[in-house]
N, C-alpha and C. Protein backbone atom coordinates (compact mmCIF):
# COMPACT_ATOMS: atom_id res chain seq x y z
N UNK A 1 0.84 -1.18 0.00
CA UNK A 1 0.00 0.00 0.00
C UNK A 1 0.89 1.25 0.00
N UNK A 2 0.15 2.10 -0.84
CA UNK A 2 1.38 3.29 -0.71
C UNK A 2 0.61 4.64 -0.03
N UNK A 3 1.62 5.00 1.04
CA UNK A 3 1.37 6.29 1.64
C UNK A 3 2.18 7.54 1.84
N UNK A 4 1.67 8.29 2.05
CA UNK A 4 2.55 9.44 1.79
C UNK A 4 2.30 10.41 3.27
N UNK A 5 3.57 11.22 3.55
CA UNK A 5 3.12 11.91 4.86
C UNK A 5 4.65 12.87 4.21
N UNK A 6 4.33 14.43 5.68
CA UNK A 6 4.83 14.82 4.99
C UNK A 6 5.48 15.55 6.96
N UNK A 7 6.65 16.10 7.04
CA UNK A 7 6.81 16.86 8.08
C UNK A 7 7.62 18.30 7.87
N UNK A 8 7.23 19.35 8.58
CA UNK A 8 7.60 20.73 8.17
C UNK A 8 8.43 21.31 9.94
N UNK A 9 9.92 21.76 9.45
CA UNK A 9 10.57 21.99 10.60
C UNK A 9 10.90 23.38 9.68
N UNK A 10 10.78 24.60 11.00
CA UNK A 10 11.69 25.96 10.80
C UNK A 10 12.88 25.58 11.39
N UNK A 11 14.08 25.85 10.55
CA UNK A 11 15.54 26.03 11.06
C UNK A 11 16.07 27.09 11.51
N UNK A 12 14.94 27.92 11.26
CA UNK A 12 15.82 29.66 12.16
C UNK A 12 15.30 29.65 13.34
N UNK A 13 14.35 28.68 13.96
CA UNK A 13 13.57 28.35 14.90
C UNK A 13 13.90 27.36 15.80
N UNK A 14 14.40 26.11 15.12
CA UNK A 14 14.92 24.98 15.54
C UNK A 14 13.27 24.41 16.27
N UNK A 15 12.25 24.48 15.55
CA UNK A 15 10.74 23.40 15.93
C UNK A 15 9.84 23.67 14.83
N UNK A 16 8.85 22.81 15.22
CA UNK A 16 7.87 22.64 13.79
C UNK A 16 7.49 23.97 13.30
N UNK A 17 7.10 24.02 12.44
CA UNK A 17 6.35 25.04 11.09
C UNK A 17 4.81 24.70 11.86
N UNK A 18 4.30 25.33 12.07
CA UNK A 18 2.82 25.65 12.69
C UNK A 18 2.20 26.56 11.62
N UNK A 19 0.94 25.59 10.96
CA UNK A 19 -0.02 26.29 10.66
C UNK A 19 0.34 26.52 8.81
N UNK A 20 1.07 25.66 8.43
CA UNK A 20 1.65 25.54 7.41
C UNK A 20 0.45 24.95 6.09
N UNK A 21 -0.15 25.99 4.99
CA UNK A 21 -1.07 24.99 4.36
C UNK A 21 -0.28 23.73 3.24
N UNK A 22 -0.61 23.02 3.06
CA UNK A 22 -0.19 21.94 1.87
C UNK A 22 -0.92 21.49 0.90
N UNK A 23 -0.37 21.58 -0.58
CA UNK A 23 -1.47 20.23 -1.43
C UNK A 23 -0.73 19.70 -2.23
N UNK A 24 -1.38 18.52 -1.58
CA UNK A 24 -0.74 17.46 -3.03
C UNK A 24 -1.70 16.93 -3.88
N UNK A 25 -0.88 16.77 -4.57
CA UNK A 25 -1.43 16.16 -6.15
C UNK A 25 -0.93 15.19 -7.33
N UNK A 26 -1.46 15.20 -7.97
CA UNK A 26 -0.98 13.68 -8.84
C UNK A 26 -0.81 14.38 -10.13
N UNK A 27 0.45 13.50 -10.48
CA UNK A 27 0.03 14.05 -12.07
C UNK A 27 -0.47 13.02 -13.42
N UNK A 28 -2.04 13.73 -13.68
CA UNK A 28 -2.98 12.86 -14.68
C UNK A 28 -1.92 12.26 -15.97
N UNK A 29 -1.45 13.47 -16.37
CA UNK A 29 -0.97 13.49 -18.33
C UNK A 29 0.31 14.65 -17.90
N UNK A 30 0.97 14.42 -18.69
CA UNK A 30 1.84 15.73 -18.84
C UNK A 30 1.48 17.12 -18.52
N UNK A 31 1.29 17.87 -17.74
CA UNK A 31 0.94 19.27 -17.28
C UNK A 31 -0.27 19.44 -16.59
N UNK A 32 -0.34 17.69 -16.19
CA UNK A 32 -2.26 18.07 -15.45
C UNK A 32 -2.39 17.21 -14.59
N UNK A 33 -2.56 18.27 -13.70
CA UNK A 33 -2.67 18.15 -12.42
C UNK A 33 -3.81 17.89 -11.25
N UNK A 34 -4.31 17.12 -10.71
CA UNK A 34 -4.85 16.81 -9.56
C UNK A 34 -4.62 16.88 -8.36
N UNK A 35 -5.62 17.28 -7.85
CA UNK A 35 -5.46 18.01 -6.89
C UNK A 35 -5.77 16.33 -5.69
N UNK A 36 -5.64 16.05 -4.60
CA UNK A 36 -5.91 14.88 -3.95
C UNK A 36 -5.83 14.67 -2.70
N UNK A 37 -5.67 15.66 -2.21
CA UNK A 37 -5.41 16.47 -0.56
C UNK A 37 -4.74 17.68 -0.12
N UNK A 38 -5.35 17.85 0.55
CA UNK A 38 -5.16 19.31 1.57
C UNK A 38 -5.18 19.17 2.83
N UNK A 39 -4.16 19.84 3.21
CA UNK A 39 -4.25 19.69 4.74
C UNK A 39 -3.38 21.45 5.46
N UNK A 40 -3.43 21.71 6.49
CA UNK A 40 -1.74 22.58 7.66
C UNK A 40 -1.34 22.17 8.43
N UNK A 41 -0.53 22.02 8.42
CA UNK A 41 0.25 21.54 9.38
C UNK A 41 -0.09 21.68 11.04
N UNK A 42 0.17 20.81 11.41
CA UNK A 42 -0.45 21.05 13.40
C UNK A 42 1.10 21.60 14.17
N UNK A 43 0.27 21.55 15.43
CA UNK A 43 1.54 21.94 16.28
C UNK A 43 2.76 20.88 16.35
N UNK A 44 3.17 20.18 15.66
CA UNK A 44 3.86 18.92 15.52
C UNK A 44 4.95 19.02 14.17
N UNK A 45 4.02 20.23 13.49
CA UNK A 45 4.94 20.59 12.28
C UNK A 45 4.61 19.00 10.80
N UNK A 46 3.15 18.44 11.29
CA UNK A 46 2.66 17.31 10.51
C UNK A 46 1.25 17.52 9.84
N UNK A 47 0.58 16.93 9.16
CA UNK A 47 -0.12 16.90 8.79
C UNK A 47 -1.16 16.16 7.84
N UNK A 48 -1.37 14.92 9.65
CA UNK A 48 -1.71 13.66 9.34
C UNK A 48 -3.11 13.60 8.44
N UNK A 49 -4.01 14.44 8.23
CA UNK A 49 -5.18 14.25 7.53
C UNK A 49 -4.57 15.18 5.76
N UNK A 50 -3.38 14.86 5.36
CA UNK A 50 -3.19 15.37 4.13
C UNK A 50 -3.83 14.40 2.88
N UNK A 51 -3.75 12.84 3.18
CA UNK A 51 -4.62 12.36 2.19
C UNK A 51 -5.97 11.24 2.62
N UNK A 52 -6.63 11.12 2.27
CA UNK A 52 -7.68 10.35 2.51
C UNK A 52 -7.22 8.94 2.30
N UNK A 53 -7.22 7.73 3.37
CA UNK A 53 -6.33 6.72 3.65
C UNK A 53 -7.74 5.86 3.25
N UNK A 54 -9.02 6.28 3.08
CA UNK A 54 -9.99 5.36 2.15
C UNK A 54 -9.67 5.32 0.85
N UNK A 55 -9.14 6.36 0.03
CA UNK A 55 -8.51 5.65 -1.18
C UNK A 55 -7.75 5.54 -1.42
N UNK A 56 -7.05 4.73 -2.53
CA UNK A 56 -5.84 3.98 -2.81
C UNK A 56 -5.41 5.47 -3.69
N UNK A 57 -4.04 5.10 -3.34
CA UNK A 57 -2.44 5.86 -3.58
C UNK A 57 -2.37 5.16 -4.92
N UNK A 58 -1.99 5.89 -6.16
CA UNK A 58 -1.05 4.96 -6.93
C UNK A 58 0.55 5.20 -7.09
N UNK A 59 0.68 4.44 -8.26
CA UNK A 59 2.03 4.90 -8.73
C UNK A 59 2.40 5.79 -9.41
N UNK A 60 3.11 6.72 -9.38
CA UNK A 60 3.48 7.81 -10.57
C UNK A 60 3.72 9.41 -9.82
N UNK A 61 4.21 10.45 -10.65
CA UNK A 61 4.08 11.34 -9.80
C UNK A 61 3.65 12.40 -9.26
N UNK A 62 3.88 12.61 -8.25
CA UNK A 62 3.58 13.51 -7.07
C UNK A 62 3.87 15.22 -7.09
N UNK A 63 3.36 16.39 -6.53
CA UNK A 63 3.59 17.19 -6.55
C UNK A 63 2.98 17.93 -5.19
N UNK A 64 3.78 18.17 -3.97
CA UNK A 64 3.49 18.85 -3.16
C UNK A 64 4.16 19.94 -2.66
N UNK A 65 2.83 21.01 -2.43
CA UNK A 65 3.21 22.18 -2.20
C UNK A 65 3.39 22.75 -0.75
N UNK A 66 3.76 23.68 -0.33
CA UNK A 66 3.96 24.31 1.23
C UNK A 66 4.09 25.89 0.59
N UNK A 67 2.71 26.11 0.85
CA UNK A 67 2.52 27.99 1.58
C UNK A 67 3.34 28.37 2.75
N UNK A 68 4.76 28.76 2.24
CA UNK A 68 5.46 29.10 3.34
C UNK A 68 5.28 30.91 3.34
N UNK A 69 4.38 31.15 2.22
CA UNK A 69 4.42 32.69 2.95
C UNK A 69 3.31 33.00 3.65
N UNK A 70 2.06 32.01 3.71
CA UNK A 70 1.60 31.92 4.67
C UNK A 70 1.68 31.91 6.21
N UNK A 71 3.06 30.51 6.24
CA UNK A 71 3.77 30.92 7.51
C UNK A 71 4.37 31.97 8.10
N UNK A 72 4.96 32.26 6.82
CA UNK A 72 6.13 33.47 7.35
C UNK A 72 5.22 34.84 7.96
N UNK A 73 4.55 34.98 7.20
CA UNK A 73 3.52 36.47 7.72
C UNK A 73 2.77 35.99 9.05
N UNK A 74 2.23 34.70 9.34
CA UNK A 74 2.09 34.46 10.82
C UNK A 74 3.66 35.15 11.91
N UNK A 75 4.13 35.08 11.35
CA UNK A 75 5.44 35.36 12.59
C UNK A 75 5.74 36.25 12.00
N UNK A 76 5.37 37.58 11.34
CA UNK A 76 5.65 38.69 10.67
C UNK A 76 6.88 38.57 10.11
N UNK A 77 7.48 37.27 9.61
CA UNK A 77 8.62 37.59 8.96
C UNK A 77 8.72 37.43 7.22
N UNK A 78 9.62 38.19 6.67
CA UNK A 78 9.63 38.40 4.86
C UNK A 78 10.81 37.00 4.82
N UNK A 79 9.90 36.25 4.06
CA UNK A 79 10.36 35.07 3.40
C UNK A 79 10.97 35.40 2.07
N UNK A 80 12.07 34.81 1.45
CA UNK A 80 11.95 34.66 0.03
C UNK A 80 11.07 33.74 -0.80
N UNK A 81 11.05 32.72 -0.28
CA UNK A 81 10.04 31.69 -1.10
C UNK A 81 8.67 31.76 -0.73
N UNK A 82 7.78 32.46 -1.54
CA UNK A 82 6.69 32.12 -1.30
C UNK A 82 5.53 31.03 -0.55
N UNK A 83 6.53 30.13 -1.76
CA UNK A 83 6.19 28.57 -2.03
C UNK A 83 7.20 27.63 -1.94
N UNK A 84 6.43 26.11 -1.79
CA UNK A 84 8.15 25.67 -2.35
C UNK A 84 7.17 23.99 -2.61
N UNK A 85 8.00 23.95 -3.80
CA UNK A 85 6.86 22.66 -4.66
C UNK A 85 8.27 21.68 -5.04
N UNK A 86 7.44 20.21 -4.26
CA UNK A 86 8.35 19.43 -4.30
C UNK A 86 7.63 18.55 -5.38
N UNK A 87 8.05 18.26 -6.46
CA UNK A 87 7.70 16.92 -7.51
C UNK A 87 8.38 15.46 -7.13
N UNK A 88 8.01 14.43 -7.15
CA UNK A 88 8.48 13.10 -6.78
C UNK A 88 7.63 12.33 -7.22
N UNK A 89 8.36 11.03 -7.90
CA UNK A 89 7.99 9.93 -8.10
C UNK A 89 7.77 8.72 -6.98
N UNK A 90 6.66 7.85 -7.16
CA UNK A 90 6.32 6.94 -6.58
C UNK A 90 6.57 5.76 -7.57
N UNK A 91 7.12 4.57 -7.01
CA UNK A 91 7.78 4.03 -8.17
C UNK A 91 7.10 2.15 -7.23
N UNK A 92 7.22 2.56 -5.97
CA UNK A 92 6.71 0.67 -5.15
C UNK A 92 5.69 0.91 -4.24
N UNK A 93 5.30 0.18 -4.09
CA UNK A 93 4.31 -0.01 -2.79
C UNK A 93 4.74 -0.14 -1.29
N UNK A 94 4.62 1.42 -0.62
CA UNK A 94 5.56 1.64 0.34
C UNK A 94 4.88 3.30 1.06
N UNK A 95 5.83 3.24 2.08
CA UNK A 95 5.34 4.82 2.95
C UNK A 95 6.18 5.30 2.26
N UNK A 96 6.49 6.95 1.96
CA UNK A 96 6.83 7.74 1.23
C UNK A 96 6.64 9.22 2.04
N UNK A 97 7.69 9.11 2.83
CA UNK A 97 7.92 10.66 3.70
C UNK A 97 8.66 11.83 3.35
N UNK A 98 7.86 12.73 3.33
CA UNK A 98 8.93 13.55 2.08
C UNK A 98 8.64 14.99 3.10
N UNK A 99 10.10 15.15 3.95
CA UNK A 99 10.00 16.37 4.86
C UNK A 99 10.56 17.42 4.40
N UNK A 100 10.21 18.55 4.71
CA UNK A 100 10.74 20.16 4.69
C UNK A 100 11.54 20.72 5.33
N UNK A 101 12.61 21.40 5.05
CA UNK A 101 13.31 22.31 5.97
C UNK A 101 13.43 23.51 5.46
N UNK A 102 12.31 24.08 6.64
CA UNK A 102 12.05 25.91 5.93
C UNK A 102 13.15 27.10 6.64
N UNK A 103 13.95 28.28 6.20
CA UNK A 103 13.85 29.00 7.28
C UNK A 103 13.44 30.58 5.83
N UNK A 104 13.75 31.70 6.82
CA UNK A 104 13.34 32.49 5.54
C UNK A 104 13.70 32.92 4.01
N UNK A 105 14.95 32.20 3.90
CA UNK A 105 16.03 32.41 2.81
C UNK A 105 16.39 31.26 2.33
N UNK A 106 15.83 30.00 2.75
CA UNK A 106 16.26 28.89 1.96
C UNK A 106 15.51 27.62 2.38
N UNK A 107 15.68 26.41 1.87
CA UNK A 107 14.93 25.12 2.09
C UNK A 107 15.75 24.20 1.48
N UNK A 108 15.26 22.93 2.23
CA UNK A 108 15.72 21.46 2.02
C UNK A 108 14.96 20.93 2.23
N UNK A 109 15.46 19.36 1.57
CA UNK A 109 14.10 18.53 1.95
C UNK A 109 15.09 16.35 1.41
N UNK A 110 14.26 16.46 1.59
CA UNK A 110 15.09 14.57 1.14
C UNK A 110 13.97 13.73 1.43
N UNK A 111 14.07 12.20 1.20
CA UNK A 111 13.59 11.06 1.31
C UNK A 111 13.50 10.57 2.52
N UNK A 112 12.80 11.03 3.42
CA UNK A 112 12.53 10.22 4.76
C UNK A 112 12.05 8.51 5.29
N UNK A 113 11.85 8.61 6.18
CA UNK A 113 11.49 7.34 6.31
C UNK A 113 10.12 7.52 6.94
């Protein structure tokens, strides 16, 4: 079964991203996009109701987003990235953790577990 989760840490902060919106989506055809959950992040910097675990995940790929200037104007601070859109492939039948590292001038992110 394949699932996907996602976790959001501030590094100029050193603790979770609170209040962070997200969407992911699938991609149908070449340039088209589906939309397939929404969620913000909790006080945990997670955001366990991002996909609906009644339907099936497939294979192929992924595109999730983080409104980090959403965040940033919660804590009155000027971000450079608005946004920050991660694309990834799903390739087996497996969990698929794909975390954030925000602060106001830059981001990371990798293959979690």
């Amino acid at each position: 079964m394949i699932t996907i989760s996602t976790h959001v840490l501030d590094t100029s902060k050193g603790k979770p991203a609170v209040e962070v919106p997200i969407l992911l989506e699938f991609m149908k055809s070449q340039n088209e996009w589906q939309e397939i959950g929404k969620a913000t992040t909790n006080k945990d910097g997670r955001a366990p109701e991002l996909i609906n675990k009644e339907i099936p995940l497939e294979k192929g790929t992924y595109r999730i987003t983080f409104d980090t200037n959403t965040y940033f104007k919660l804590s009155d601070i000027k971000g450079f990235y608005p946004t920050v859109s991660i694309v990834f492939q799903i390739e087996n039948e497996e969990h698929h953790h794909v975390p954030l590292l925000i602060n106001p001038f830059g981001y990371s992110t990798y293959r979690g577990s």
